[in-house]
Protein backbone atom coordinates (compact mmCIF):
# COMPACT_ATOMS: atom_id res chain seq x y z
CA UNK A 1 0.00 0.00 0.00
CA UNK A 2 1.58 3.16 -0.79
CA UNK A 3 1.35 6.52 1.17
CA UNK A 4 1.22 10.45 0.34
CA UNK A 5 4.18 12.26 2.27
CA UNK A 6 0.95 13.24 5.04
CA UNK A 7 0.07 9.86 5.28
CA UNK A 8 3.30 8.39 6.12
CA UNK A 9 4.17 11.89 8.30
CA UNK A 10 1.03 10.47 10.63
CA UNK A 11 1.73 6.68 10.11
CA UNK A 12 4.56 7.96 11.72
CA UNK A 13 4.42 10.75 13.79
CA UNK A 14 6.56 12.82 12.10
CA UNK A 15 6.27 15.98 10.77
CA UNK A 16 5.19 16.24 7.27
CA UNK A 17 8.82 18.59 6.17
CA UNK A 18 10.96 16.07 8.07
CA UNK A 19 9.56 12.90 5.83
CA UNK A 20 9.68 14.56 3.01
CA UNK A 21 13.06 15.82 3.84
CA UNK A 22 14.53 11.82 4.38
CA UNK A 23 12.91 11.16 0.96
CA UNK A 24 14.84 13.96 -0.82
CA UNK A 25 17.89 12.43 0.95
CA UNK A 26 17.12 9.13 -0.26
CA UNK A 27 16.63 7.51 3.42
CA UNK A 28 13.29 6.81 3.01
CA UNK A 29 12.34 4.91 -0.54
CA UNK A 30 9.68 6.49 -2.59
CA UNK A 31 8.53 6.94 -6.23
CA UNK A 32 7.44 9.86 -7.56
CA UNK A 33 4.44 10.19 -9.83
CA UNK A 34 5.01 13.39 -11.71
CA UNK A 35 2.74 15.09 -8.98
CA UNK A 36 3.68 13.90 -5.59
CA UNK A 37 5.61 11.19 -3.36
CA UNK A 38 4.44 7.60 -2.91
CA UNK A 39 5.92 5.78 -0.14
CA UNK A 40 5.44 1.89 0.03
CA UNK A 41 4.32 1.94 3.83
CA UNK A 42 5.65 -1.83 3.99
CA UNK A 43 9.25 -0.75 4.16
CA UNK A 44 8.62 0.57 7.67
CA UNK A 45 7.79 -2.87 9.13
CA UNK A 46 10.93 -4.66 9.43
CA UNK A 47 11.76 -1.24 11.09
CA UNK A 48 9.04 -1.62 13.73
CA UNK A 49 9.64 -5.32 14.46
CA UNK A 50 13.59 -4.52 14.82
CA UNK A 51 12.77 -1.83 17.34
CA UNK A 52 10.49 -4.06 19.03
CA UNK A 53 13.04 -6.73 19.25
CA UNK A 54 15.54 -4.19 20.52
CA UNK A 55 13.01 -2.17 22.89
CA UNK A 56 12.33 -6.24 24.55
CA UNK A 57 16.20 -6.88 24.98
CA UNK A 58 16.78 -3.23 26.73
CA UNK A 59 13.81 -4.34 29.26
CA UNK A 60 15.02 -7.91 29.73
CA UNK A 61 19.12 -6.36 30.57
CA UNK A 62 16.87 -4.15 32.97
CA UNK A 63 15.39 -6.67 34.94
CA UNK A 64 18.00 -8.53 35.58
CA UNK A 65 18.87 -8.14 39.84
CA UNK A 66 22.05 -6.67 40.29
CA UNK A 67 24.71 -9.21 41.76
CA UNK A 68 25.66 -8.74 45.11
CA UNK A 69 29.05 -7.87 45.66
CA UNK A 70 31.20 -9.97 47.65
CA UNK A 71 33.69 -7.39 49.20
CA UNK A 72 31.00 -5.23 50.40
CA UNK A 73 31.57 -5.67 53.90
CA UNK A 74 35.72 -5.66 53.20
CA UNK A 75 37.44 -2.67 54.94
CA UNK A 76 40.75 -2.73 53.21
């Protein structure tokens, strides 16, 4: 399914100037129709799933209990 800069700017959240700004620098893939931007909105999803992925390890390294220390009591 393809997307008008607006579109993917709310699919998004993102400002309308900044999308169009990654298209013009080739970060975000789009064609252009003689009249305006078209942006295949299924190039975002490995995106989301890898963020995802990442956002799970981050909370997993979180939760881990912090080993006690075995020279806590040493006075040295």
């Amino acid at each position: 399914m393809y997307l008008s800069i607006d579109e993917t700017a709310e699919y998004l959240s993102m400002e309308a100037t900044k999308v169009s700004a990654l298209v013009l620098q080739g970060r975000i893939r789009a064609i252009h129709d003689g009249e305006q931007y078209l942006i295949n909105k299924d190039q975002f999803t490995t995106h989301f799933d890898q963020v995802e992925k990442y956002r799970k390890l981050i909370q997993e390294y979180l939760s881990e209990p912090i080993p006690e220390d075995i020279d806590v009591n040493d006075e040295d």
